[in-house]
PDB file of N, CA and C in Angstrom:
ATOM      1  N   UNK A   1     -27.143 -22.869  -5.004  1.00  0.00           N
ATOM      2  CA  UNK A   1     -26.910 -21.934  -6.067  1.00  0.00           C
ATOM      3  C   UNK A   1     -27.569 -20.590  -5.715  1.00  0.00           C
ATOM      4  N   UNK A   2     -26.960 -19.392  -5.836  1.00  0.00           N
ATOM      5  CA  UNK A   2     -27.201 -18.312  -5.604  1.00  0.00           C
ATOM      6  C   UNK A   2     -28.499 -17.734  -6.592  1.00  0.00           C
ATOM      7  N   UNK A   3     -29.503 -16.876  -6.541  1.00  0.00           N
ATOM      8  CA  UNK A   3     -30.444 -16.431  -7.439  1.00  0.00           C
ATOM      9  C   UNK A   3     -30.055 -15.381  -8.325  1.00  0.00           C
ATOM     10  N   UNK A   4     -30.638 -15.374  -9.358  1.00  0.00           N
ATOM     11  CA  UNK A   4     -30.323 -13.750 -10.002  1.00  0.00           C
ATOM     12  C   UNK A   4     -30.174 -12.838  -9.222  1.00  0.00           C
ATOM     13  N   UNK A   5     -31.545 -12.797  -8.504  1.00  0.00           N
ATOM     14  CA  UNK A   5     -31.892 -11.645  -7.850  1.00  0.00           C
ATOM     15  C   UNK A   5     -30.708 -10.910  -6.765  1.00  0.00           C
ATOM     16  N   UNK A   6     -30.303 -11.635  -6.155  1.00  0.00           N
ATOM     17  CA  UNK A   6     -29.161 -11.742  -5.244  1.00  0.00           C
ATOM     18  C   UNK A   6     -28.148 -10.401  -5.827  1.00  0.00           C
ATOM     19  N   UNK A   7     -27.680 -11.065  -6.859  1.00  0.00           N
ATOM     20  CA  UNK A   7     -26.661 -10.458  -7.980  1.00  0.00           C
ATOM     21  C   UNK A   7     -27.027  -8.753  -8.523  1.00  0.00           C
ATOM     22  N   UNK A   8     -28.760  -9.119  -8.426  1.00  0.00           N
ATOM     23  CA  UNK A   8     -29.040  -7.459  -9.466  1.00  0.00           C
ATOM     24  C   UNK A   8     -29.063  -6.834  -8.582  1.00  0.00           C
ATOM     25  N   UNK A   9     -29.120  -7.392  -6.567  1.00  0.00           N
ATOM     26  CA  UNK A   9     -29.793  -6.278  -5.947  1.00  0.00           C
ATOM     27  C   UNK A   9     -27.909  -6.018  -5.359  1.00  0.00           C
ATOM     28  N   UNK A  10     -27.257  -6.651  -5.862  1.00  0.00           N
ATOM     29  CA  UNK A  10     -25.787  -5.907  -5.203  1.00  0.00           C
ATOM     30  C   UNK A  10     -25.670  -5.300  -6.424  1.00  0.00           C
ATOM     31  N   UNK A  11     -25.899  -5.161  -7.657  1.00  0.00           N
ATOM     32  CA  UNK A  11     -25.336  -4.527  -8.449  1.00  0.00           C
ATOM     33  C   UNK A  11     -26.628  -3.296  -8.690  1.00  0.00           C
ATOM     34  N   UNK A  12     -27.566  -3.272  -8.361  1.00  0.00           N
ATOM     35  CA  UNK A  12     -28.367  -2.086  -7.847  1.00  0.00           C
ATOM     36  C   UNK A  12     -27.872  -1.106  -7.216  1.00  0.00           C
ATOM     37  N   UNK A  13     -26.810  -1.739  -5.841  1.00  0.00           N
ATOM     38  CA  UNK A  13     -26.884  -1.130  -4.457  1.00  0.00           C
ATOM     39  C   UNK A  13     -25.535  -0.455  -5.294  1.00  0.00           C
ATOM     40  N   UNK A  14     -24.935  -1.381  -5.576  1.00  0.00           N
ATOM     41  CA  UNK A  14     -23.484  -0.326  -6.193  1.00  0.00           C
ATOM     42  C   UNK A  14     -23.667   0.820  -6.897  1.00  0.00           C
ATOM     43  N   UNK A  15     -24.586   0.694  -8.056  1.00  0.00           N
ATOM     44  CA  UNK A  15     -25.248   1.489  -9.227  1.00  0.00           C
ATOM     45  C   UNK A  15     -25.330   2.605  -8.539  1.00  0.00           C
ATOM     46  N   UNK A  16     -26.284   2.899  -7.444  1.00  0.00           N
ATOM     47  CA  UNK A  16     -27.189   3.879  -6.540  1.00  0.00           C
ATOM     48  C   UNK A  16     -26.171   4.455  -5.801  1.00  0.00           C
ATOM     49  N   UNK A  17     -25.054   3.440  -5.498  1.00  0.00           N
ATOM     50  CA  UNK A  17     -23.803   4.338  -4.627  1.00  0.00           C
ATOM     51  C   UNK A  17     -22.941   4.817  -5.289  1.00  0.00           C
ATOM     52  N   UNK A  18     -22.743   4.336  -6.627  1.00  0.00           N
ATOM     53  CA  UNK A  18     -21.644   5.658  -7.753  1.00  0.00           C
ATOM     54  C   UNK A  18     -22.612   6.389  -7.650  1.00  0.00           C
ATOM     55  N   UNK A  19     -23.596   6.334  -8.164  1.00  0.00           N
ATOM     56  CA  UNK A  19     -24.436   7.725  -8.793  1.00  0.00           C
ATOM     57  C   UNK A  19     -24.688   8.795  -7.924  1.00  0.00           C
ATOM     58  N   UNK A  20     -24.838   8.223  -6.517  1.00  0.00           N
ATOM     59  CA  UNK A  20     -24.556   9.537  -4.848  1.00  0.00           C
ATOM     60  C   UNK A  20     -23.638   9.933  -4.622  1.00  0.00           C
ATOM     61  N   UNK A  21     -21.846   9.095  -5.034  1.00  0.00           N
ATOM     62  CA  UNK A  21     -20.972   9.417  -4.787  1.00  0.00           C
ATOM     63  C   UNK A  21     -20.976  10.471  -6.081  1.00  0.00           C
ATOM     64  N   UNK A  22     -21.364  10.144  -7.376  1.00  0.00           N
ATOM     65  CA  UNK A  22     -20.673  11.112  -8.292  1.00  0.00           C
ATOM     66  C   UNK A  22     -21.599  12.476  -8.252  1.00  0.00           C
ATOM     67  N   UNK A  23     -22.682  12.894  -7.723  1.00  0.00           N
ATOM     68  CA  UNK A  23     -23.303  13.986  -7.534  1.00  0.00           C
ATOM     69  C   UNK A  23     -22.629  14.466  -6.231  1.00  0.00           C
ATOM     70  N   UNK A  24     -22.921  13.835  -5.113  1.00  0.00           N
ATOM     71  CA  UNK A  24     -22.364  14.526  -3.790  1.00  0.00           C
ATOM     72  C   UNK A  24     -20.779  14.755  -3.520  1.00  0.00           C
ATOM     73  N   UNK A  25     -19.681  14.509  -4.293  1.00  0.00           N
ATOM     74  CA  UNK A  25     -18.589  14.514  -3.629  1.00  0.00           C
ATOM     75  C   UNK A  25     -18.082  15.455  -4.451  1.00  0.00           C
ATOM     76  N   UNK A  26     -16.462  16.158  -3.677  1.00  0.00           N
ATOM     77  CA  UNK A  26     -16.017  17.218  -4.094  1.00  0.00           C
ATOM     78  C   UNK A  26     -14.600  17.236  -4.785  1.00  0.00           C
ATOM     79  N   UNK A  27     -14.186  16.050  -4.141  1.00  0.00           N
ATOM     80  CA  UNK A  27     -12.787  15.811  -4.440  1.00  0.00           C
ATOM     81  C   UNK A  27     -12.734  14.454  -6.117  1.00  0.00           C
ATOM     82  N   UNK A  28     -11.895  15.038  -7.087  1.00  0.00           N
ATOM     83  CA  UNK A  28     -12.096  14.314  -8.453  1.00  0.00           C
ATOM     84  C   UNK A  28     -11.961  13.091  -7.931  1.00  0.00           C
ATOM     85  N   UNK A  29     -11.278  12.986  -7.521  1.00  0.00           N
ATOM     86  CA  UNK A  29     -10.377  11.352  -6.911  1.00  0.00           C
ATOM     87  C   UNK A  29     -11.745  10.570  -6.753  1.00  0.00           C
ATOM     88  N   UNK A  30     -12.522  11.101  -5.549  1.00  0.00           N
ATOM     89  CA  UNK A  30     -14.129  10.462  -5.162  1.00  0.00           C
ATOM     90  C   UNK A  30     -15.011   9.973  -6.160  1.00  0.00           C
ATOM     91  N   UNK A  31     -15.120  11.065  -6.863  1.00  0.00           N
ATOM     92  CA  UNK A  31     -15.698  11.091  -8.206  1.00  0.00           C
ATOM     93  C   UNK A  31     -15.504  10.109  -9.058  1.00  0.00           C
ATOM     94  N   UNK A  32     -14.454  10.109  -9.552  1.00  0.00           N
ATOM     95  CA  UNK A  32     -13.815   8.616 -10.686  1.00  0.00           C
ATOM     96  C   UNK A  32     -14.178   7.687  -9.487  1.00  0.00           C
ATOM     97  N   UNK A  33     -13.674   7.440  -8.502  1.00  0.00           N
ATOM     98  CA  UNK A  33     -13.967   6.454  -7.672  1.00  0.00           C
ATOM     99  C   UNK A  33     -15.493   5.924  -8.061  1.00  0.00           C
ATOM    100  N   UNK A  34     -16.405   6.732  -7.878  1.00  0.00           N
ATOM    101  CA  UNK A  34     -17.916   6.636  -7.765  1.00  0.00           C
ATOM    102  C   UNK A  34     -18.103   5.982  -9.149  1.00  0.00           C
ATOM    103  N   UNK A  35     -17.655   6.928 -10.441  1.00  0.00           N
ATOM    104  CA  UNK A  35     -18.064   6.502 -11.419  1.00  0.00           C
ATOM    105  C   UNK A  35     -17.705   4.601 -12.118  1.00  0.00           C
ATOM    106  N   UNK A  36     -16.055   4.483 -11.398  1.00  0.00           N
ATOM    107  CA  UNK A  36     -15.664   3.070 -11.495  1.00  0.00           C
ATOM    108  C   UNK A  36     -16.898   2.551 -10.900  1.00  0.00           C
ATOM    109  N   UNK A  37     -17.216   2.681  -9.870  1.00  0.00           N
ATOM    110  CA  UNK A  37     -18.120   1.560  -8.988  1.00  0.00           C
ATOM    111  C   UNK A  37     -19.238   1.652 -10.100  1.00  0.00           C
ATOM    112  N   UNK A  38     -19.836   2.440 -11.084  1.00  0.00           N
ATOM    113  CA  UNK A  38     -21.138   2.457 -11.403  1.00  0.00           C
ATOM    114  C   UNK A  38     -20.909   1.434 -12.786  1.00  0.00           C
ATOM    115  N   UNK A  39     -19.583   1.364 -13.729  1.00  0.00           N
ATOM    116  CA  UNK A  39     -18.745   0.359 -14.592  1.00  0.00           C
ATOM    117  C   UNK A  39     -18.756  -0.622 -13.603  1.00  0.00           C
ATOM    118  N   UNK A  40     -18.602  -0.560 -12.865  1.00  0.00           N
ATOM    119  CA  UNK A  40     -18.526  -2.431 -12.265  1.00  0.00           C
ATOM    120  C   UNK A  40     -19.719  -2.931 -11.963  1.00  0.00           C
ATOM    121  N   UNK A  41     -21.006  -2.060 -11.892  1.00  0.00           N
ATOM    122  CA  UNK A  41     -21.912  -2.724 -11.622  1.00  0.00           C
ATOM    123  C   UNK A  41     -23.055  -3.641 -12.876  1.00  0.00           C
ATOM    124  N   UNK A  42     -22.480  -2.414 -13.942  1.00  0.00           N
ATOM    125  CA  UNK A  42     -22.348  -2.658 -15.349  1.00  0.00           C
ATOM    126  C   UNK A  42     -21.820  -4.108 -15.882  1.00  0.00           C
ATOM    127  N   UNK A  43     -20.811  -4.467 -15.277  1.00  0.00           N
ATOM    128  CA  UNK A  43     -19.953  -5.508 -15.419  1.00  0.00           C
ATOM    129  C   UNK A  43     -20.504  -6.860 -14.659  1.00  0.00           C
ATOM    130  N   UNK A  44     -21.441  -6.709 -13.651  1.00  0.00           N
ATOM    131  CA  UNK A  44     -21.612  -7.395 -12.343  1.00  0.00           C
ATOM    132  C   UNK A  44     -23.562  -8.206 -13.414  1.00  0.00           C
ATOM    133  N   UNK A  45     -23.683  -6.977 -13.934  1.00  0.00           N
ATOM    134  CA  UNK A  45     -24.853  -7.067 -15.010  1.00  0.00           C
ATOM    135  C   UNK A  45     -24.938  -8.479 -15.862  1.00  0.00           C
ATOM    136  N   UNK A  46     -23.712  -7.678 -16.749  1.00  0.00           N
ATOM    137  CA  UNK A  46     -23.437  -7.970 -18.097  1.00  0.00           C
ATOM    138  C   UNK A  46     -23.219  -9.496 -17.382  1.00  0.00           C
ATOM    139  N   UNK A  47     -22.421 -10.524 -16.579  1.00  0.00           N
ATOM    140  CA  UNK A  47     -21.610 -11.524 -15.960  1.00  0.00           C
ATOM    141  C   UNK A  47     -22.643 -12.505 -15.728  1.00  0.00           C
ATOM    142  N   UNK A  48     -23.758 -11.859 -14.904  1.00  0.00           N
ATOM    143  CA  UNK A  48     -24.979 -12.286 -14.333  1.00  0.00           C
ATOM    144  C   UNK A  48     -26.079 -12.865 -15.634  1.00  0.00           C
ATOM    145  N   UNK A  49     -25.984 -11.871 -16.045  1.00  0.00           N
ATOM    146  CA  UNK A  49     -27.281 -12.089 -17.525  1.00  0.00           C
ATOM    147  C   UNK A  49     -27.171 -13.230 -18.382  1.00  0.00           C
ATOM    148  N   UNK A  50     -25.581 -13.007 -18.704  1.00  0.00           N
ATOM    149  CA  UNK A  50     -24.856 -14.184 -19.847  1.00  0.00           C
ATOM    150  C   UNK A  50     -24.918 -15.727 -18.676  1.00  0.00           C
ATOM    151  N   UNK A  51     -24.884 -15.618 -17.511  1.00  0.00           N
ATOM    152  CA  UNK A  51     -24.912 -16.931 -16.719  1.00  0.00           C
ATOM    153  C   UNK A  51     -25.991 -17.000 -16.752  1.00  0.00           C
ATOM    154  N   UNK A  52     -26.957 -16.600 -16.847  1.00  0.00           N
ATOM    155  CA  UNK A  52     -28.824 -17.227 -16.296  1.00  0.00           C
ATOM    156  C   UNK A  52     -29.235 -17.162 -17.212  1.00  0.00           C
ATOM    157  N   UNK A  53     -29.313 -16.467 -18.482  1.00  0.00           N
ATOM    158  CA  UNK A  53     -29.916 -16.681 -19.875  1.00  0.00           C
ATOM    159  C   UNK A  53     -29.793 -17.286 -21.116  1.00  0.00           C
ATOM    160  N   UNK A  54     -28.053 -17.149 -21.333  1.00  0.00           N
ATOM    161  CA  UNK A  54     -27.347 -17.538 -21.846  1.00  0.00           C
ATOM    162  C   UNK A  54     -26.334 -18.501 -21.511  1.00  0.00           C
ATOM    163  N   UNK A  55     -26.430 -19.521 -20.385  1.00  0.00           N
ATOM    164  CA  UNK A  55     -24.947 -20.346 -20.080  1.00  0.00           C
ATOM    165  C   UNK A  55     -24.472 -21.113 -20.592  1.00  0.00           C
ATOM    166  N   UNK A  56     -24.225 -21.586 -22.005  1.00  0.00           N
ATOM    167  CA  UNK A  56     -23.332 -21.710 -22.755  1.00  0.00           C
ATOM    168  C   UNK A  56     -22.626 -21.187 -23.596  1.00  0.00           C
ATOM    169  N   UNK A  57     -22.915 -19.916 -24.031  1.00  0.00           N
ATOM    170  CA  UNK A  57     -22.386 -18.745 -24.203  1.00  0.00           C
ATOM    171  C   UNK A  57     -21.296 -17.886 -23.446  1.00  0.00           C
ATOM    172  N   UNK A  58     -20.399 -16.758 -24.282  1.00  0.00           N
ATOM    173  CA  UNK A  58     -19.379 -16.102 -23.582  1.00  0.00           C
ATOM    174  C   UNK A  58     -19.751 -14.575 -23.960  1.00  0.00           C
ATOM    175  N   UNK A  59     -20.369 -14.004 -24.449  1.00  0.00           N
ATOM    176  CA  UNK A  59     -20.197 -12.978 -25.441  1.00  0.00           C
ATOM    177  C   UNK A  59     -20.903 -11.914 -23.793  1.00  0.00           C
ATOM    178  N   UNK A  60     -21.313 -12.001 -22.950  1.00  0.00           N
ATOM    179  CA  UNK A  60     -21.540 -11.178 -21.047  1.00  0.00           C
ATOM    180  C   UNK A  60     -20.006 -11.105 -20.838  1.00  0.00           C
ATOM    181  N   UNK A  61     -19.199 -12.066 -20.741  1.00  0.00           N
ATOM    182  CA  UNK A  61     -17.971 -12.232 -20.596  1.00  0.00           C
ATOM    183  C   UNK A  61     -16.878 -11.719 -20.992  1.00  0.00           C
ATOM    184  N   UNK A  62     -17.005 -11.383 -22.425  1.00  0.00           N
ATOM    185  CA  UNK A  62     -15.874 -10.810 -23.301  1.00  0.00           C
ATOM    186  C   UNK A  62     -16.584  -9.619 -23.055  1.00  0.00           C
ATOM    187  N   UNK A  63     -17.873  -9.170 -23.018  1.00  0.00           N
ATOM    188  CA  UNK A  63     -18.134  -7.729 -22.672  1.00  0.00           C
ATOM    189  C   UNK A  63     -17.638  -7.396 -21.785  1.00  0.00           C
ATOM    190  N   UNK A  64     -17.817  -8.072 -20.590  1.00  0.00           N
ATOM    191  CA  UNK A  64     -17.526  -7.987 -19.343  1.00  0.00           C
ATOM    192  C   UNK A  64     -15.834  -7.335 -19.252  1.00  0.00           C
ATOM    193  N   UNK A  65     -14.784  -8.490 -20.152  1.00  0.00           N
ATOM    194  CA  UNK A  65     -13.340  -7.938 -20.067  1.00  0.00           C
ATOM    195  C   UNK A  65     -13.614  -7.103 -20.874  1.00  0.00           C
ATOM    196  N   UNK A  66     -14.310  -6.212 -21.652  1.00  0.00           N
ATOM    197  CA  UNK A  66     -13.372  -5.293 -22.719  1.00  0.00           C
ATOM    198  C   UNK A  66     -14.377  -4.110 -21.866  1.00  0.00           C
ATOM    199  N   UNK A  67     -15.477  -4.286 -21.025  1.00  0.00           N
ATOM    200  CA  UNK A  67     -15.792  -3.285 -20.611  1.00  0.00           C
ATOM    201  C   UNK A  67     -14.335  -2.929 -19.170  1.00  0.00           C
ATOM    202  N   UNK A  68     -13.763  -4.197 -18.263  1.00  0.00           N
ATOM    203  CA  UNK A  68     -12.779  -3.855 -17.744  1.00  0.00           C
ATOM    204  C   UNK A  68     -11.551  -3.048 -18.199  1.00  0.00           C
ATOM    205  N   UNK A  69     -11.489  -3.290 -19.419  1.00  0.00           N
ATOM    206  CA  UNK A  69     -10.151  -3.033 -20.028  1.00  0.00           C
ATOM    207  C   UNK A  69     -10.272  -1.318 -20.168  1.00  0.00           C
ATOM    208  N   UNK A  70     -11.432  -0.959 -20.559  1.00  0.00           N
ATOM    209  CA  UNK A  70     -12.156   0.453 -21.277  1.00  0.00           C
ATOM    210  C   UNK A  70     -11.873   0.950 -20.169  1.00  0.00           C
ATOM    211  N   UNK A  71     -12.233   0.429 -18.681  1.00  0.00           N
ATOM    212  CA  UNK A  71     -12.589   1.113 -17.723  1.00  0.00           C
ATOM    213  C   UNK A  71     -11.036   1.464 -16.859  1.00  0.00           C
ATOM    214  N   UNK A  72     -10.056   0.494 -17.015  1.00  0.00           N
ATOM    215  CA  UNK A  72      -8.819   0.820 -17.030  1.00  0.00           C
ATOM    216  C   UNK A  72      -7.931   1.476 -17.404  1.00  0.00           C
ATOM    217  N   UNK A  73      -8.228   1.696 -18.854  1.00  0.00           N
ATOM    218  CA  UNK A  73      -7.297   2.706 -19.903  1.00  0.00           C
ATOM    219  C   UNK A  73      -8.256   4.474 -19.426  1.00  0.00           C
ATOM    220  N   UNK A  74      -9.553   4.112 -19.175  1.00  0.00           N
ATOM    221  CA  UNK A  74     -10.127   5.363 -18.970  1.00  0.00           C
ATOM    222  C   UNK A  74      -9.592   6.152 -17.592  1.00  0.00           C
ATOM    223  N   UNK A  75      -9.558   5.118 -16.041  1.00  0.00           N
ATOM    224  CA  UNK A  75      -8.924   5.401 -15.276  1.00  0.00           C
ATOM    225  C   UNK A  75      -7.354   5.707 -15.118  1.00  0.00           C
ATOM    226  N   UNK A  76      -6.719   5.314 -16.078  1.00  0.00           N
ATOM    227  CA  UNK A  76      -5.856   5.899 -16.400  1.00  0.00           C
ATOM    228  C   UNK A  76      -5.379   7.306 -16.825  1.00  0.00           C
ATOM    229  N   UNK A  77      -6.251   7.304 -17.596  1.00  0.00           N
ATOM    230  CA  UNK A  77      -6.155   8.818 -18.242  1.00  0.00           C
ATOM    231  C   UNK A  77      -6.977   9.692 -17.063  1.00  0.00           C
ATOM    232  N   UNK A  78      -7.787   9.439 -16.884  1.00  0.00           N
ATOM    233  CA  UNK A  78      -8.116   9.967 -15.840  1.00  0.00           C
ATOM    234  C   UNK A  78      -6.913  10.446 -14.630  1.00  0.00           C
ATOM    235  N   UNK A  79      -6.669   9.781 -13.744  1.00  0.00           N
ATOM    236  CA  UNK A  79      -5.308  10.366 -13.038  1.00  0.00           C
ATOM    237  C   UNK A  79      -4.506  10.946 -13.520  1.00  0.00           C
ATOM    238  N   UNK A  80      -4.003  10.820 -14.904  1.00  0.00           N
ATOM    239  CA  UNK A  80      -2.846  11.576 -15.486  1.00  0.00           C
ATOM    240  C   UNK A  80      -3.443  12.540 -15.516  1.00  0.00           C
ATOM    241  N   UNK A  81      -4.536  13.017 -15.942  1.00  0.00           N
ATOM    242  CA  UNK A  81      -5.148  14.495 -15.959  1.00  0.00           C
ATOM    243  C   UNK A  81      -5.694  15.275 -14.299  1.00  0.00           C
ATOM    244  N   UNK A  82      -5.429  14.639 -13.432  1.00  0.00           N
ATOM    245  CA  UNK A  82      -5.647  14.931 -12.367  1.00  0.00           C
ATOM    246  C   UNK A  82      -4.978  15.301 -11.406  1.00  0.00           C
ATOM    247  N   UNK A  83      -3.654  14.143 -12.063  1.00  0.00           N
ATOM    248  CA  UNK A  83      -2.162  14.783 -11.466  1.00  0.00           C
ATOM    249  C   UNK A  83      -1.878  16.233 -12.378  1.00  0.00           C
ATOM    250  N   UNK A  84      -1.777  16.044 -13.528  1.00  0.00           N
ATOM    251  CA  UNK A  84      -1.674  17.489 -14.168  1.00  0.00           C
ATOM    252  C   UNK A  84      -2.361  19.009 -13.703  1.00  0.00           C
ATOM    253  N   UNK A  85      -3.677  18.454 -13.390  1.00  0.00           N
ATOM    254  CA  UNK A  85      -4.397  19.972 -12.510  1.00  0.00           C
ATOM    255  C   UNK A  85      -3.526  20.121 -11.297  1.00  0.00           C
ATOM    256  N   UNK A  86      -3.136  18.954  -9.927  1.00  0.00           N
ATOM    257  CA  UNK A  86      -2.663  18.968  -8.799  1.00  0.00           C
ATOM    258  C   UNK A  86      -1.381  19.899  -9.125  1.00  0.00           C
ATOM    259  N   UNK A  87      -0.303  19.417 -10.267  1.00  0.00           N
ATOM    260  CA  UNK A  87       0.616  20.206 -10.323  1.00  0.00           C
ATOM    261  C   UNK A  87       0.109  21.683 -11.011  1.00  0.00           C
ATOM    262  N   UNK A  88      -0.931  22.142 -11.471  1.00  0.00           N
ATOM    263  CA  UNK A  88      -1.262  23.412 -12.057  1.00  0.00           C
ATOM    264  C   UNK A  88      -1.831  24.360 -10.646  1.00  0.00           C
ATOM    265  N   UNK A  89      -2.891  23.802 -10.003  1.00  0.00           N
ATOM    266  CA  UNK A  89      -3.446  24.663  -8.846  1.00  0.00           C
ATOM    267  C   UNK A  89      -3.140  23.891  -7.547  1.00  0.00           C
ATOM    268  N   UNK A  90      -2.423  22.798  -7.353  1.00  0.00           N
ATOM    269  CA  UNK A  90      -2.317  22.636  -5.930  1.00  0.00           C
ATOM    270  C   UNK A  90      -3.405  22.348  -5.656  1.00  0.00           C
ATOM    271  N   UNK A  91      -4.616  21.460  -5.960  1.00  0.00           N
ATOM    272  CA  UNK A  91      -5.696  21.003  -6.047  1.00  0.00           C
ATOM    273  C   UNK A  91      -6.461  20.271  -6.850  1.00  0.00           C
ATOM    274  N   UNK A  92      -7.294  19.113  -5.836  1.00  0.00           N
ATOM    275  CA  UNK A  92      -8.550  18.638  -6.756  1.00  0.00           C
ATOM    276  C   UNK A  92      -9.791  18.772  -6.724  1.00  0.00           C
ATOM    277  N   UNK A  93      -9.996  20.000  -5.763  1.00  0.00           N
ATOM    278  CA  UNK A  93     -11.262  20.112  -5.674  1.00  0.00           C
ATOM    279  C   UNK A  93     -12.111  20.466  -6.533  1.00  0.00           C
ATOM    280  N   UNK A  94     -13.581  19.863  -7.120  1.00  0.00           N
ATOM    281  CA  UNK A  94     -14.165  20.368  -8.432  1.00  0.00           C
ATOM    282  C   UNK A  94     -14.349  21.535  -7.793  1.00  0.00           C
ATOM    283  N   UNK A  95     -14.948  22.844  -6.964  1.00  0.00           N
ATOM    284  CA  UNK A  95     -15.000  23.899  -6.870  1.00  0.00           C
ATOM    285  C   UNK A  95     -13.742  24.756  -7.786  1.00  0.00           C
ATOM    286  N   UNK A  96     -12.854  24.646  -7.273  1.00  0.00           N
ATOM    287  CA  UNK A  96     -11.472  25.534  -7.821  1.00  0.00           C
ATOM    288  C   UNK A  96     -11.088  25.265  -9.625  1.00  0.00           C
ATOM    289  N   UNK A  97     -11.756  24.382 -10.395  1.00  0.00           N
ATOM    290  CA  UNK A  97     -11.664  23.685 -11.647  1.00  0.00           C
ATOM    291  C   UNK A  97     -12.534  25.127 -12.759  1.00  0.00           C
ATOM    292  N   UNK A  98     -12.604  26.116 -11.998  1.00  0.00           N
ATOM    293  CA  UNK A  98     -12.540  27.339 -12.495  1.00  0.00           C
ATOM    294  C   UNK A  98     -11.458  28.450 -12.953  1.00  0.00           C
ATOM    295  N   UNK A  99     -10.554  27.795 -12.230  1.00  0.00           N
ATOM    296  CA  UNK A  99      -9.343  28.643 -12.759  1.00  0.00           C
ATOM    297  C   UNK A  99      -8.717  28.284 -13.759  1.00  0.00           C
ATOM    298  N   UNK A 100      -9.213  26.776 -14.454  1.00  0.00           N
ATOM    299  CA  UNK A 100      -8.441  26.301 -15.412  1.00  0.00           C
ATOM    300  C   UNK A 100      -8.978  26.426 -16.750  1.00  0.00           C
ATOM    301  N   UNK A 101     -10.129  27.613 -16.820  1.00  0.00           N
ATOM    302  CA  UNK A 101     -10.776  28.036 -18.013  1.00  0.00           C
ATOM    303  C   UNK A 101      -9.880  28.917 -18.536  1.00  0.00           C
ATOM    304  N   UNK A 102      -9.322  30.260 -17.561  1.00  0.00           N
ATOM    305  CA  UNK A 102      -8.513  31.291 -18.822  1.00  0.00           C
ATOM    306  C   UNK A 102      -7.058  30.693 -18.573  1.00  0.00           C
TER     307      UNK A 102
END
């Protein structure tokens, strides 16, 4: 059987790699990318906790899907608004996300 620990230190390592990807990168695409990974680690949490503290319980679980579901409908909207800038400036770079103030 695998340890907690195992579990928090991959969902650490993920945590630490959205949060570098979503400061250091330039392109939106990267960005949502980064921020999904930092929701899944969230998820990787929530999965872990309800198994070692709680295992006869579901309520890590149903968090777990409705935090997937949130994180789906959000990535969703997300691209649609991303394709919408691509067709406005021919770009996703956050630098250029200045022209879409006036």
């Amino acid at each position: 059987m695998i340890h907690m620990e195992y579990y928090l230190i991959v969902s650490t390592i993920m945590m630490f790699v959205g949060i570098y990807g979503f400061f250091t990168r330039r392109n939106l695409l990267a960005i949502l990318i980064s921020v999904e990974l930092i929701l899944n680690s969230v998820d990787i949490n929530f999965a872990v906790f309800n198994r070692f503290l709680f295992p006869g319980q579901l309520e890590g679980f149903f968090f777990t899907m409705f935090a997937i579901g949130i994180s789906a409908a959000e990535t969703a909207v997300a691209i649609a608004i991303i394709i919408n800038i691509y067709r406005n400036i021919r770009n996703i770079q956050v630098k250029n996300m200045n022209e879409l103030k006036y």
